[in-house]
PDB file of N, CA and C in Angstrom:
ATOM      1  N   UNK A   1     -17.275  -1.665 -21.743  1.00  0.00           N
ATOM      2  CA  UNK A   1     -16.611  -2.127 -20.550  1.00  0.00           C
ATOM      3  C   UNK A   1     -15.114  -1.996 -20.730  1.00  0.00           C
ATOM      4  N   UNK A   2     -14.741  -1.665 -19.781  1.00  0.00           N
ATOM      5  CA  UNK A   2     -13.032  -1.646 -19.889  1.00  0.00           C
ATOM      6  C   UNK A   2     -12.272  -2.862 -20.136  1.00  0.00           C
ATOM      7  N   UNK A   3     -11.452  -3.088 -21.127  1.00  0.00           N
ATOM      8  CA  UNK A   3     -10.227  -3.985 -21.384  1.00  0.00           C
ATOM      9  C   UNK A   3      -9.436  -3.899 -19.682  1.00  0.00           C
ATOM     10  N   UNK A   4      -9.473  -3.304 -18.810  1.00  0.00           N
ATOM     11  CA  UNK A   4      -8.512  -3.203 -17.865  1.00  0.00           C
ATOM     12  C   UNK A   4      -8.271  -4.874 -17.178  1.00  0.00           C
ATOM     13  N   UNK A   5      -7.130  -5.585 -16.897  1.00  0.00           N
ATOM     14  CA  UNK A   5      -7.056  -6.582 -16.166  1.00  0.00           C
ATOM     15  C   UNK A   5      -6.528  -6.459 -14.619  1.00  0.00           C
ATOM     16  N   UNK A   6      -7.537  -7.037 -13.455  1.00  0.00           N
ATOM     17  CA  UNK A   6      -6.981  -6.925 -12.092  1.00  0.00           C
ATOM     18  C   UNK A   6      -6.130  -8.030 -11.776  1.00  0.00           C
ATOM     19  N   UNK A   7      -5.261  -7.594 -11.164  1.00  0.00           N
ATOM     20  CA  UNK A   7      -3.794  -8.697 -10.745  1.00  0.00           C
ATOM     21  C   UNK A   7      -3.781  -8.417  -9.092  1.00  0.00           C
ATOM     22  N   UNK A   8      -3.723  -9.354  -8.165  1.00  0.00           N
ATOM     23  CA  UNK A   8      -3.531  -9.655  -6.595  1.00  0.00           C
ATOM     24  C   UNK A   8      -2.190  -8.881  -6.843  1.00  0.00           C
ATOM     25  N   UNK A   9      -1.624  -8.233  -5.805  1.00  0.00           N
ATOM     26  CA  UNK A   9       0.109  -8.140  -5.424  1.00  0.00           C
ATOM     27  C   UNK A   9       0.258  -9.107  -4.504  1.00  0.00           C
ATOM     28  N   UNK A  10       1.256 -10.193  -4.976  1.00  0.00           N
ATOM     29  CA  UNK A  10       1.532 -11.034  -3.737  1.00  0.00           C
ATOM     30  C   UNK A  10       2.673 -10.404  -3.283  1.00  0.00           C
ATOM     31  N   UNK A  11       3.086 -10.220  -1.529  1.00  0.00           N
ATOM     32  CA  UNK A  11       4.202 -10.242  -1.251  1.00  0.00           C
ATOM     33  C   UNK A  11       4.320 -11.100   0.589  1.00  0.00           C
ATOM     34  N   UNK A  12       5.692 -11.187   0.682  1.00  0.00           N
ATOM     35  CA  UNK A  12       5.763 -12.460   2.022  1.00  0.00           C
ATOM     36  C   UNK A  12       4.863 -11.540   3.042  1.00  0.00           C
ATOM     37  N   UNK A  13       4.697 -12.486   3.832  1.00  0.00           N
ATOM     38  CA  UNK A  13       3.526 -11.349   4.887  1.00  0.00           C
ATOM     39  C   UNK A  13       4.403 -10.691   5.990  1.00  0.00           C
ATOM     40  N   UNK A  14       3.677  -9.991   6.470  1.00  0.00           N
ATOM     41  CA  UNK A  14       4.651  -8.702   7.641  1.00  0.00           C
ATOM     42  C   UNK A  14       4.243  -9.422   9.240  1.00  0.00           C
ATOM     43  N   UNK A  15       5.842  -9.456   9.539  1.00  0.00           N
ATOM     44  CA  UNK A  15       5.926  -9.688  10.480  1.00  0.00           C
ATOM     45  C   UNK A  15       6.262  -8.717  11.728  1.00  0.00           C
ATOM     46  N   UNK A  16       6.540  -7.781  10.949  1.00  0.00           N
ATOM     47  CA  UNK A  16       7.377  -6.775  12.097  1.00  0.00           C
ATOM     48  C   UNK A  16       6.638  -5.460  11.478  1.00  0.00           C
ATOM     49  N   UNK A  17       6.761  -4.308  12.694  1.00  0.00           N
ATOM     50  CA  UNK A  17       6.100  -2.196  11.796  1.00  0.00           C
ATOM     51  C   UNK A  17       7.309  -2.588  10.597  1.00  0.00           C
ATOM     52  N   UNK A  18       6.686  -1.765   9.952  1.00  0.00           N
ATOM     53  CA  UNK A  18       7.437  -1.510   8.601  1.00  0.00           C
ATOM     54  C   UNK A  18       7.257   0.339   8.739  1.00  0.00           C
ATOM     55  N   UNK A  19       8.341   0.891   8.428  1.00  0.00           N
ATOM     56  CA  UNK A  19       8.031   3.005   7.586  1.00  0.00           C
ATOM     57  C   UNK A  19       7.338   2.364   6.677  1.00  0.00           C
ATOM     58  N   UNK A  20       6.983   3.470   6.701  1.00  0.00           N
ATOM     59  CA  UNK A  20       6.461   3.875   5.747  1.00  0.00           C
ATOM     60  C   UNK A  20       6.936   4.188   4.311  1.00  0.00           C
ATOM     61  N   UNK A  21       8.465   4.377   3.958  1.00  0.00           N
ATOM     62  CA  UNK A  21       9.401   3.972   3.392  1.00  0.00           C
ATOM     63  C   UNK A  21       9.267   2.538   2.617  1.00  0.00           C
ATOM     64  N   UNK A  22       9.493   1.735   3.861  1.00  0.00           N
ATOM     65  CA  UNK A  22       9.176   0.235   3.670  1.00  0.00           C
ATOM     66  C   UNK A  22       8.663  -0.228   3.373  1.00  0.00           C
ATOM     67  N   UNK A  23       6.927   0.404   3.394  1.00  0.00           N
ATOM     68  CA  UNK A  23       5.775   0.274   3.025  1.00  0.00           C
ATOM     69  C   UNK A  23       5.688   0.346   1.516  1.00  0.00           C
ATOM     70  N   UNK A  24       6.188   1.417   1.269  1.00  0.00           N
ATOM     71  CA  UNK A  24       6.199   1.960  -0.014  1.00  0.00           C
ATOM     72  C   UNK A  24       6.783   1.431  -0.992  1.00  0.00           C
ATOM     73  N   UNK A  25       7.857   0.740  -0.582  1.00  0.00           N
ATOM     74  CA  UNK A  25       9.276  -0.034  -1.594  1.00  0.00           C
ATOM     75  C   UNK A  25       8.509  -1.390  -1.692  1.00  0.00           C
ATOM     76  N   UNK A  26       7.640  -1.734  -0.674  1.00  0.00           N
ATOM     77  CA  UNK A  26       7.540  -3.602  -0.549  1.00  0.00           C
ATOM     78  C   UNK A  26       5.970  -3.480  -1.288  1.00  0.00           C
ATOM     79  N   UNK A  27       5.359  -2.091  -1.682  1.00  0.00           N
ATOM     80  CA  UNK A  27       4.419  -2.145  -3.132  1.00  0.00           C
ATOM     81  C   UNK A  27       4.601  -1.719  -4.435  1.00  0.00           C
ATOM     82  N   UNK A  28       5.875  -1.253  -4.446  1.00  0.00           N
ATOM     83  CA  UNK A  28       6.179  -0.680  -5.419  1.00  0.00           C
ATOM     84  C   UNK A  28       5.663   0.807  -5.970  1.00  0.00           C
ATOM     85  N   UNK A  29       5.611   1.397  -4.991  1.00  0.00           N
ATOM     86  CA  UNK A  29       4.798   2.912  -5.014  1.00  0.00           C
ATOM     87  C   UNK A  29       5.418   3.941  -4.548  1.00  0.00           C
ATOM     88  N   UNK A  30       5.770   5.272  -4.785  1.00  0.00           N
ATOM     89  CA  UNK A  30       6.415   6.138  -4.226  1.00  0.00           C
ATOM     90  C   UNK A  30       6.106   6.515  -2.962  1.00  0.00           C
ATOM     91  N   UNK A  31       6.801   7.217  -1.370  1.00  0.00           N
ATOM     92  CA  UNK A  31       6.647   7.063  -0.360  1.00  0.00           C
ATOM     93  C   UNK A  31       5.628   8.537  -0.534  1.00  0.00           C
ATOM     94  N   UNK A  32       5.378   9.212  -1.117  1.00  0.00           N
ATOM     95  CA  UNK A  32       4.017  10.108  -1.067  1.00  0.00           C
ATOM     96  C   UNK A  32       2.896   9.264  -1.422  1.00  0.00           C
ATOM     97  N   UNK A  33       2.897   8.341  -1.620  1.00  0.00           N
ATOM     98  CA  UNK A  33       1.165   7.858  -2.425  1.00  0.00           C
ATOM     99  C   UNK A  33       1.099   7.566  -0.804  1.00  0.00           C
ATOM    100  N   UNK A  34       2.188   6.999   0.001  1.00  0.00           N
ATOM    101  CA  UNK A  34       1.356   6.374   1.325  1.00  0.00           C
ATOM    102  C   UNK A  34       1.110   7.404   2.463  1.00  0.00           C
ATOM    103  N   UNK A  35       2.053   8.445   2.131  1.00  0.00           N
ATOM    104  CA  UNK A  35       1.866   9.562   3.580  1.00  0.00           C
ATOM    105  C   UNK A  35       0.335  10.203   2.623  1.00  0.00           C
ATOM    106  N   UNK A  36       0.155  10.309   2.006  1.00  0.00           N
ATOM    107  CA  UNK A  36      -1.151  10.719   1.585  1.00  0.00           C
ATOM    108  C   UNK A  36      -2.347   9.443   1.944  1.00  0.00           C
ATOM    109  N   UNK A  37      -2.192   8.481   1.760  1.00  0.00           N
ATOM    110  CA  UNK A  37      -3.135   7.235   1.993  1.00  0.00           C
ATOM    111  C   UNK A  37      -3.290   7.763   3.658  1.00  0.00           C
ATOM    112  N   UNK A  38      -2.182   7.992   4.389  1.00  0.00           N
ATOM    113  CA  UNK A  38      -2.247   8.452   5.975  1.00  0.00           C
ATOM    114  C   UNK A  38      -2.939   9.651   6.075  1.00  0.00           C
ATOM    115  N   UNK A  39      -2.509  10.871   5.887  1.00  0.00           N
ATOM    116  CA  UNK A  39      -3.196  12.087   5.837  1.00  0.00           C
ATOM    117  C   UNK A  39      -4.659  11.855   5.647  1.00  0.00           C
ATOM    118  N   UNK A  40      -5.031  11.461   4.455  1.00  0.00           N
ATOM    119  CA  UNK A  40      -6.514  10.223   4.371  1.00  0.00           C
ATOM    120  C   UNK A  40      -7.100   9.935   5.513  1.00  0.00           C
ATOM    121  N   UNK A  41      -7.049   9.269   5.741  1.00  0.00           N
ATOM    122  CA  UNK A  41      -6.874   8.206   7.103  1.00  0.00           C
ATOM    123  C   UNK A  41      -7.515   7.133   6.452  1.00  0.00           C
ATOM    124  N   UNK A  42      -6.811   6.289   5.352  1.00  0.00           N
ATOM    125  CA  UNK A  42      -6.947   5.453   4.920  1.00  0.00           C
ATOM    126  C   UNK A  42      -5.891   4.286   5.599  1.00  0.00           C
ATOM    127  N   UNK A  43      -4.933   4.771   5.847  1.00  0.00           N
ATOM    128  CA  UNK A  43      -3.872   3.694   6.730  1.00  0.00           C
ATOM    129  C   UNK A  43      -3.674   4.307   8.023  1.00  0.00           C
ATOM    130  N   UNK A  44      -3.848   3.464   9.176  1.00  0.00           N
ATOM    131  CA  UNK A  44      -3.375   4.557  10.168  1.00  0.00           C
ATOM    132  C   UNK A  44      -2.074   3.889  10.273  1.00  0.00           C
ATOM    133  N   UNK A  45      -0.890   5.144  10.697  1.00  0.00           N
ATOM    134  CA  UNK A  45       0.037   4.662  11.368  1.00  0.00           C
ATOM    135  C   UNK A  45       0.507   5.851  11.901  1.00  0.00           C
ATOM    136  N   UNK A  46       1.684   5.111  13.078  1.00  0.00           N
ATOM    137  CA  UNK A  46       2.038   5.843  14.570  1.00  0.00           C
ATOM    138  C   UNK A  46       3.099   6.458  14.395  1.00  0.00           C
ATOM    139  N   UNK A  47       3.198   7.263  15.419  1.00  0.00           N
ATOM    140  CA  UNK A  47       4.803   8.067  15.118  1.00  0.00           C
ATOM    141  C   UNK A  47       5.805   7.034  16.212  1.00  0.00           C
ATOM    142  N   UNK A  48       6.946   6.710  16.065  1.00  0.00           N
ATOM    143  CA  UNK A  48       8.089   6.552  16.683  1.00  0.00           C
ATOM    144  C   UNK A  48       9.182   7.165  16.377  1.00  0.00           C
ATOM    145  N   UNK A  49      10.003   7.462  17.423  1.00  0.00           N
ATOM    146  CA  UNK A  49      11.253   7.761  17.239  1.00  0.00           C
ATOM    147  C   UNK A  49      11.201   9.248  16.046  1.00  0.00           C
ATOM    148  N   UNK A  50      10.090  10.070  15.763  1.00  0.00           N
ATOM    149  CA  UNK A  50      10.032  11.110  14.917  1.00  0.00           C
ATOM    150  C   UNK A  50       9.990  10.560  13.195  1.00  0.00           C
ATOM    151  N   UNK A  51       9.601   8.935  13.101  1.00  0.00           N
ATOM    152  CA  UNK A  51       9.152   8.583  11.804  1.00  0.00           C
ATOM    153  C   UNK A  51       7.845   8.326  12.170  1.00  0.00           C
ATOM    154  N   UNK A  52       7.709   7.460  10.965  1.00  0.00           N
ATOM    155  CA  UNK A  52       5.745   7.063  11.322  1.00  0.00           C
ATOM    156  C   UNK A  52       6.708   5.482  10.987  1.00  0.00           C
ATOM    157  N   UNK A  53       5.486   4.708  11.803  1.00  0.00           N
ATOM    158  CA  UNK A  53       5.775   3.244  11.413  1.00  0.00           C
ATOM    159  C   UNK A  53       3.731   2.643  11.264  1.00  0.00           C
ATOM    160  N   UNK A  54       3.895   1.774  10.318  1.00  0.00           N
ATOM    161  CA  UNK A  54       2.707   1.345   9.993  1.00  0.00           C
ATOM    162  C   UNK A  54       2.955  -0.326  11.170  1.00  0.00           C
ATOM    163  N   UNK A  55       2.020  -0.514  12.300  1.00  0.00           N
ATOM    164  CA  UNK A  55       1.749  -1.537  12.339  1.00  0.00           C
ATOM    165  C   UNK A  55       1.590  -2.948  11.159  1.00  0.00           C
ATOM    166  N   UNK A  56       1.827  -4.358  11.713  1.00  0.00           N
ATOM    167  CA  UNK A  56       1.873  -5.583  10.905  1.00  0.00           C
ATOM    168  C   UNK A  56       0.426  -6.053  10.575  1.00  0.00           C
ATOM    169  N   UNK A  57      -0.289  -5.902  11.449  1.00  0.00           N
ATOM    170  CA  UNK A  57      -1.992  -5.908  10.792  1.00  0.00           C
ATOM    171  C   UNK A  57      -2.278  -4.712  10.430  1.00  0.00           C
ATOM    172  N   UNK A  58      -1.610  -3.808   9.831  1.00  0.00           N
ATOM    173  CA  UNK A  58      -2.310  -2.614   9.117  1.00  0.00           C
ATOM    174  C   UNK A  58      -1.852  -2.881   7.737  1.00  0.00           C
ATOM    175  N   UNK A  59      -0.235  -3.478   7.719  1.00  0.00           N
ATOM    176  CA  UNK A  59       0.244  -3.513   6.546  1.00  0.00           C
ATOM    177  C   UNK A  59      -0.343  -4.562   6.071  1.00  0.00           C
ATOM    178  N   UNK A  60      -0.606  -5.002   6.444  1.00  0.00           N
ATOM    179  CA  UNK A  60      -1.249  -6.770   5.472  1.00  0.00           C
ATOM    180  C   UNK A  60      -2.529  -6.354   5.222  1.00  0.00           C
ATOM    181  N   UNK A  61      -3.173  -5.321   5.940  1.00  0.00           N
ATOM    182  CA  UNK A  61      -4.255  -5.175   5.289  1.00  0.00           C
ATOM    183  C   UNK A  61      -4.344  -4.237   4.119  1.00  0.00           C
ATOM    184  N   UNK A  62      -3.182  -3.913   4.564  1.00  0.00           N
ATOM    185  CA  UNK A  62      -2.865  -2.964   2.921  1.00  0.00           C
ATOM    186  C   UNK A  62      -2.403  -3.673   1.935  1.00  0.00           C
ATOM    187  N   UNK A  63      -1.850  -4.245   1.823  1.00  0.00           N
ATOM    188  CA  UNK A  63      -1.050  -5.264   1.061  1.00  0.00           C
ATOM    189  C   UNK A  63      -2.245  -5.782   0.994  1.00  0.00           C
ATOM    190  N   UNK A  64      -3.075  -6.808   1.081  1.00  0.00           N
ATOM    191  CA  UNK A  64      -3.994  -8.010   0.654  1.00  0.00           C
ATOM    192  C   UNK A  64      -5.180  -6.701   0.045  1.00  0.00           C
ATOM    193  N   UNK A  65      -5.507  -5.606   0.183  1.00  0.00           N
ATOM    194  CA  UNK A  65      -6.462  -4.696  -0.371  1.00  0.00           C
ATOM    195  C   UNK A  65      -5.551  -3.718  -1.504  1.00  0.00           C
ATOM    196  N   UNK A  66      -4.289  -4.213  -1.908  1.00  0.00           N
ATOM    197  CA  UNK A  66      -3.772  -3.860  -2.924  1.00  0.00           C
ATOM    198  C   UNK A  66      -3.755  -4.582  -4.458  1.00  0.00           C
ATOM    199  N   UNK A  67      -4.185  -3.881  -5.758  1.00  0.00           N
ATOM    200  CA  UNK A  67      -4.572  -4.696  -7.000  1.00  0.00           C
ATOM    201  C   UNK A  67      -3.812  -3.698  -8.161  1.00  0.00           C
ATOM    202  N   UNK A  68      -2.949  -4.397  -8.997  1.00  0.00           N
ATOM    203  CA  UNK A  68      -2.373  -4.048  -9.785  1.00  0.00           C
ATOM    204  C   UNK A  68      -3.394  -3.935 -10.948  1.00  0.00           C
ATOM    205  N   UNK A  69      -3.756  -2.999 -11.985  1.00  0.00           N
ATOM    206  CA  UNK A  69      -4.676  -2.572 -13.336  1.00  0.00           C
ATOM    207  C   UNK A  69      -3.899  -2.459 -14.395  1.00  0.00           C
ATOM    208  N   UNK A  70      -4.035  -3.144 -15.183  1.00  0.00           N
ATOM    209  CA  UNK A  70      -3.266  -3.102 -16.402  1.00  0.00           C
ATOM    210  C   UNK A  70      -4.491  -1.770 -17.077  1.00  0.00           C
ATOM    211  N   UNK A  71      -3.806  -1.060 -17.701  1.00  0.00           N
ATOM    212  CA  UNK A  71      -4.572  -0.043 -18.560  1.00  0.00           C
ATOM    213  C   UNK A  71      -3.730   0.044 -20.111  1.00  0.00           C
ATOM    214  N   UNK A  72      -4.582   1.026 -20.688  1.00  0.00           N
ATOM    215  CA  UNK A  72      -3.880   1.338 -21.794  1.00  0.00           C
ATOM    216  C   UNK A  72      -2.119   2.222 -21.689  1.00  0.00           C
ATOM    217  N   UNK A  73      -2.323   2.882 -20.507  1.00  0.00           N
ATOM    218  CA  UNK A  73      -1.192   4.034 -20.425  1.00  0.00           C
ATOM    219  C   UNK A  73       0.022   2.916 -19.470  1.00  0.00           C
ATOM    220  N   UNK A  74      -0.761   2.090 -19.040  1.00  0.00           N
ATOM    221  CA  UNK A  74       0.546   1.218 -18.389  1.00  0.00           C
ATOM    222  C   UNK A  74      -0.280   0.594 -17.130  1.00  0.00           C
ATOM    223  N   UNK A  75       0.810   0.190 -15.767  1.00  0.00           N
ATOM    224  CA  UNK A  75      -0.119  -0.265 -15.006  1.00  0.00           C
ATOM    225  C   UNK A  75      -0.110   0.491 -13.684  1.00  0.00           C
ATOM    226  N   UNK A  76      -1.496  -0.029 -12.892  1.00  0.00           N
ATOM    227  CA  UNK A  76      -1.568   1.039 -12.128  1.00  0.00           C
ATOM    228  C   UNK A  76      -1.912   0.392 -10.665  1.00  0.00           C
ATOM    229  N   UNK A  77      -1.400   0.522  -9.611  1.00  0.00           N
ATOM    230  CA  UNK A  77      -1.989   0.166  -8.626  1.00  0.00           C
ATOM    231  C   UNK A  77      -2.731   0.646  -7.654  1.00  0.00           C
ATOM    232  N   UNK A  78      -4.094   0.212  -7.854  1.00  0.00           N
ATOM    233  CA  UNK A  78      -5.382   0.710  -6.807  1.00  0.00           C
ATOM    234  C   UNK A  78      -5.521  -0.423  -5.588  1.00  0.00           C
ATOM    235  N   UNK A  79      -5.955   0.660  -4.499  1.00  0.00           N
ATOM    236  CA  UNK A  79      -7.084  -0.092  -3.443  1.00  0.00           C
ATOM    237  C   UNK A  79      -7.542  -0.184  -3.062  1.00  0.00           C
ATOM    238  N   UNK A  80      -8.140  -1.746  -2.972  1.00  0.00           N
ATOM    239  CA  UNK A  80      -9.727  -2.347  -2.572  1.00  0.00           C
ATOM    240  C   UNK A  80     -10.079  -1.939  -1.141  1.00  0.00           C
ATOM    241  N   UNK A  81     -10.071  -1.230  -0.363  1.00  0.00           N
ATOM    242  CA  UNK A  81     -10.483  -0.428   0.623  1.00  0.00           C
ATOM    243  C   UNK A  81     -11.992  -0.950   1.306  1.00  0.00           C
ATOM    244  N   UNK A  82     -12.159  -1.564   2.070  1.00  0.00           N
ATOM    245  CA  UNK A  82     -13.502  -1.832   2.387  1.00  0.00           C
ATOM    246  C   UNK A  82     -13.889  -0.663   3.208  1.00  0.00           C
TER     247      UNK A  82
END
């Protein structure tokens, strides 16, 4: 069985669209892991103004289905995706 340990990401909850940018900085993940999570269609989000903005119940559901993995090589953050 794996030594790996799962950790919650807590962060304040979203009140307002966030970029995807925003998205990215407030998990600590580079802004390609999320335009790929989109391309996916694991997150949907909308275009405005010629960006994408992630709706506030999309981001919290990203955020609360986000889990930090401690591994041997360092840590890693996966998600719980229903």
């Amino acid at each position: 069985m794996s030594s790996a340990l799962r950790k919650a990401v807590i962060t304040p909850p979203v009140e307002r669209p966030v970029s995807i940018a925003g998205l990215a900085e407030r998990l600590g993940v580079p802004r390609q892991r999320i335009y790929n999570l989109v391309r996916r269609g694991q997150i949907k989000a909308e275009p405005l103004s010629g960006t994408l903005i992630v709706q506030p119940e999309e981001a919290t559901r990203l955020i609360e289905a986000a889990i930090r993995v401690d591994t041997r090589k360092g840590t890693r953050l996966v998600f719980d995706f229903i």
